[in-house]
C-alpha atoms as a PDB file:
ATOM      1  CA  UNK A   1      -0.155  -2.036   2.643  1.00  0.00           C
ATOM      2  CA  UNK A   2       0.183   1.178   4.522  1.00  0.00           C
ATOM      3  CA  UNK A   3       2.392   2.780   2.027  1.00  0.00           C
ATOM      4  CA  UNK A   4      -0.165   1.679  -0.686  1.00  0.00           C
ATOM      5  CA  UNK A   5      -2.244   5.199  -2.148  1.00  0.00           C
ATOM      6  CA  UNK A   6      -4.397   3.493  -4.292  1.00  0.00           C
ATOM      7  CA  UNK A   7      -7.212   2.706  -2.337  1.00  0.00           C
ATOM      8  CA  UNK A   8      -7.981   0.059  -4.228  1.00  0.00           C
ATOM      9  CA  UNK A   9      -4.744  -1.709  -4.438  1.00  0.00           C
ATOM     10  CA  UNK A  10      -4.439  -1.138  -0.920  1.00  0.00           C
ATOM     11  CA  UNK A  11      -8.042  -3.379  -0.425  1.00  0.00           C
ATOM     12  CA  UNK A  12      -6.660  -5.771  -2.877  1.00  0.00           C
ATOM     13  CA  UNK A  13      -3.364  -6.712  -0.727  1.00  0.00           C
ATOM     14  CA  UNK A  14      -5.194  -6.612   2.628  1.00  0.00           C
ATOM     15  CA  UNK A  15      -8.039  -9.215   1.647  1.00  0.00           C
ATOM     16  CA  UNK A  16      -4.766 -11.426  -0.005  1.00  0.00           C
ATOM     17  CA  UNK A  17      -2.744 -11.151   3.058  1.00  0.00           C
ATOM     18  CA  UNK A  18      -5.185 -11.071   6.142  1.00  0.00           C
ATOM     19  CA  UNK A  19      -8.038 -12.851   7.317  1.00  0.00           C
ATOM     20  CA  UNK A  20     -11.811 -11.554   6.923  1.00  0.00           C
ATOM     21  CA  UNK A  21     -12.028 -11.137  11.023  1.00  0.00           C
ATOM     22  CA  UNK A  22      -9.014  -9.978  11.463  1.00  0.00           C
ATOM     23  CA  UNK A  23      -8.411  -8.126  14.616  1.00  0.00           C
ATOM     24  CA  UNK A  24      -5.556  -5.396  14.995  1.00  0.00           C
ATOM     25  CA  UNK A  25      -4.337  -4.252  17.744  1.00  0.00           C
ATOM     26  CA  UNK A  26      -3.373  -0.806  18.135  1.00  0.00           C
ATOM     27  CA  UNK A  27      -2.055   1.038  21.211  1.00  0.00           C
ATOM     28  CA  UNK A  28      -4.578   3.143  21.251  1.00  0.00           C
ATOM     29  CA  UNK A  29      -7.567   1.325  19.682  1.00  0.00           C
ATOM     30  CA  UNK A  30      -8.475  -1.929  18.419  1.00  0.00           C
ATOM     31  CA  UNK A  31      -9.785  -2.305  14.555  1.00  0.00           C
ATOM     32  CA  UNK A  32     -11.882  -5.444  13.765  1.00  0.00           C
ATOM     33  CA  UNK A  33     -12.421  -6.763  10.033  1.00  0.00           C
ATOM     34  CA  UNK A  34     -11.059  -6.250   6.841  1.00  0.00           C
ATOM     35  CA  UNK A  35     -13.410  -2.688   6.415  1.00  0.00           C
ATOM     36  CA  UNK A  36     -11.931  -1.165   9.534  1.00  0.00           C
ATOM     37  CA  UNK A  37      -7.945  -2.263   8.713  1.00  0.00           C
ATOM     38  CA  UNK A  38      -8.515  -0.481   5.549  1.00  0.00           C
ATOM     39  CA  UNK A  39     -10.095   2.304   7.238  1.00  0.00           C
ATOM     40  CA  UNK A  40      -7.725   2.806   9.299  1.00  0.00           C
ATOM     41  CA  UNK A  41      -4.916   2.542   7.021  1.00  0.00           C
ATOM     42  CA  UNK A  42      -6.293   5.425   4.716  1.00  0.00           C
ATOM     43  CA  UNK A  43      -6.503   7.465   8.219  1.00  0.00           C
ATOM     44  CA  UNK A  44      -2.338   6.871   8.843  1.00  0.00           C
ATOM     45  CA  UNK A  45      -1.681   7.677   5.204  1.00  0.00           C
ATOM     46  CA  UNK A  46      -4.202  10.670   5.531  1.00  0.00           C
ATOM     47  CA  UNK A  47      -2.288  12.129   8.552  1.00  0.00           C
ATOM     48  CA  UNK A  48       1.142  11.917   6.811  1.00  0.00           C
ATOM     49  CA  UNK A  49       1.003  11.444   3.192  1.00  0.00           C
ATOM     50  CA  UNK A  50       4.877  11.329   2.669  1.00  0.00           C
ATOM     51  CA  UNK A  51       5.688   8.931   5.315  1.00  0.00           C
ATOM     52  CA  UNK A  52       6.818   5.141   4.755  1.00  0.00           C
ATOM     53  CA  UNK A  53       6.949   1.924   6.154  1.00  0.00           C
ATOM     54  CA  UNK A  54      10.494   0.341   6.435  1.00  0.00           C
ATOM     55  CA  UNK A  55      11.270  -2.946   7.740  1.00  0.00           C
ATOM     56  CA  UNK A  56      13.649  -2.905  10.609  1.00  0.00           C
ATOM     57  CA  UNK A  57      15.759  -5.700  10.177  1.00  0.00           C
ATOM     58  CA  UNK A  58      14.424  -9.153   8.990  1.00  0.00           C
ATOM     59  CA  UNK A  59      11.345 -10.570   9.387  1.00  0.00           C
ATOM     60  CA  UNK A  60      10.801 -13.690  11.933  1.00  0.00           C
ATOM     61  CA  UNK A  61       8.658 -16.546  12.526  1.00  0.00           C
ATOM     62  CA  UNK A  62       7.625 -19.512  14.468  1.00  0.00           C
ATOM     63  CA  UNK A  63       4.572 -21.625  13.749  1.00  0.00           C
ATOM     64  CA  UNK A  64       1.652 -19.111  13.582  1.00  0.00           C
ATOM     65  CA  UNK A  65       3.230 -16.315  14.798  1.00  0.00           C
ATOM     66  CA  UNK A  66       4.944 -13.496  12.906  1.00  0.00           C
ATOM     67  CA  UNK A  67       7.456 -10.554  13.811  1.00  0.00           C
ATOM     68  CA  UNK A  68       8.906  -7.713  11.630  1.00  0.00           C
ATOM     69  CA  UNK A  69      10.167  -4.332  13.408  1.00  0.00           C
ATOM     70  CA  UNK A  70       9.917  -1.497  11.570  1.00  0.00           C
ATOM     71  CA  UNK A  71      10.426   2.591  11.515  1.00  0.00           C
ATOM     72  CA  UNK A  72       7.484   4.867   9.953  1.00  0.00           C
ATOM     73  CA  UNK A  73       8.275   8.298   8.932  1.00  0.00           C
ATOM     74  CA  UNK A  74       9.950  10.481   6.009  1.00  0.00           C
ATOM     75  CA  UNK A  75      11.543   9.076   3.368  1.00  0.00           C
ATOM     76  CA  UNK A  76      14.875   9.630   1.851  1.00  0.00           C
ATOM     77  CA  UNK A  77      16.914   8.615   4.525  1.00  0.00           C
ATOM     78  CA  UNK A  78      15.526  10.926   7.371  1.00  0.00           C
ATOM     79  CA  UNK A  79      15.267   9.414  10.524  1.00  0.00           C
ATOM     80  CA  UNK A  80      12.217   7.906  11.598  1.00  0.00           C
ATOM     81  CA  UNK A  81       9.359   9.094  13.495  1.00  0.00           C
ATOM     82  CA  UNK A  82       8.185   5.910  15.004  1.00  0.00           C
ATOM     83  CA  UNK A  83       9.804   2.974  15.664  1.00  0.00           C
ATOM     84  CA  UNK A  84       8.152  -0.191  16.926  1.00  0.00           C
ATOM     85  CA  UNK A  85       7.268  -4.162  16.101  1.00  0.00           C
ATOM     86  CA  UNK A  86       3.920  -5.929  14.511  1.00  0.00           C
ATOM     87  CA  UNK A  87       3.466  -9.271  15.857  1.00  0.00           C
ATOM     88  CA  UNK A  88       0.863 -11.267  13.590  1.00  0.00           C
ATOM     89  CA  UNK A  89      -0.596 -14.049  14.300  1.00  0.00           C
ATOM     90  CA  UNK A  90      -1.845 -16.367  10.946  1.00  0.00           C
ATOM     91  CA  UNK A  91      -4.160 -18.773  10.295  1.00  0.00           C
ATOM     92  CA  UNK A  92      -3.726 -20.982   6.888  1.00  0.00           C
ATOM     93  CA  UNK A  93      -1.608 -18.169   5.267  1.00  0.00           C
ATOM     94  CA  UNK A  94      -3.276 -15.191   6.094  1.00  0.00           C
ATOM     95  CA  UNK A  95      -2.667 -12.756   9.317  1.00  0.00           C
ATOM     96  CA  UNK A  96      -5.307 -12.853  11.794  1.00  0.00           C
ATOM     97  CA  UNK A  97      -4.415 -11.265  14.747  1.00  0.00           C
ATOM     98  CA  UNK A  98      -1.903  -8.432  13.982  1.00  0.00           C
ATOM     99  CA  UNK A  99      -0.265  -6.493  17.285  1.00  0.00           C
ATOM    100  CA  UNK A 100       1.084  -2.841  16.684  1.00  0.00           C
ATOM    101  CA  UNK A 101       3.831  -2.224  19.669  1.00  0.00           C
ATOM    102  CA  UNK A 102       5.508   1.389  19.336  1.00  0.00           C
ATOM    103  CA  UNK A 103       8.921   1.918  21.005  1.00  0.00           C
ATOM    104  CA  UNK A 104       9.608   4.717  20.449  1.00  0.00           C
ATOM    105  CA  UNK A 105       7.908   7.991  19.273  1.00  0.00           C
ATOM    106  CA  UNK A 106       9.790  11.034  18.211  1.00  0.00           C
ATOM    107  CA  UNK A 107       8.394  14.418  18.295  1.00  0.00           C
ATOM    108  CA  UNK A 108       9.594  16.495  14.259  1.00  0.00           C
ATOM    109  CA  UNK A 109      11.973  19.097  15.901  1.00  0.00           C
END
């Protein structure tokens, strides 16, 4: 959902994939409902329109709990700006509780 542009789309995937009172947990900041995940998700593709989401390695699970690393930055091959993990938590197929942990943050040289 964060490389989505289409605002609309974009709504469309989170209210399929996450919970009405969904809570995520930023480092910085924590967003509560559907309205401020998608708020928040135009902001990030706002600041860096180019940017994408890549998986880092597969995703993992056990009972309710979710974990898929990933790197966010340019595309074509460029090496990532951020590198981290989401941890989600689900309820009856849909995330939520979703935990943003960055590892690493590198500064464009």
């Amino acid at each position: 959902m964060f490389d989505e542009p289409d605002p609309g789309r974009r709504d469309t995937v989170i209210a399929e994939h996450y919970g009405e009172d969904v809570v995520w947990h930023e480092p910085d900041r924590v967003n509560h409902g559907r309205t401020e995940l998608a708020r928040r998700a135009a902001e990030l593709r706002a600041e860096n329109p180019d940017w994408v989401y890549r998986p880092a390695g597969p995703a993992s699970g056990l009972d309710d709990i979710g974990h898929l690393g990933f790197q966010y930055g340019p595309p074509d091959g460029r090496p990532p700006m951020v590198s981290g993990m989401d941890i989600a938590r689900t309820r009856h197929g849909v995330i939520i509780e979703l935990y943003t942990i960055i590892t690493e943050i590198h500064q464009p040289s």
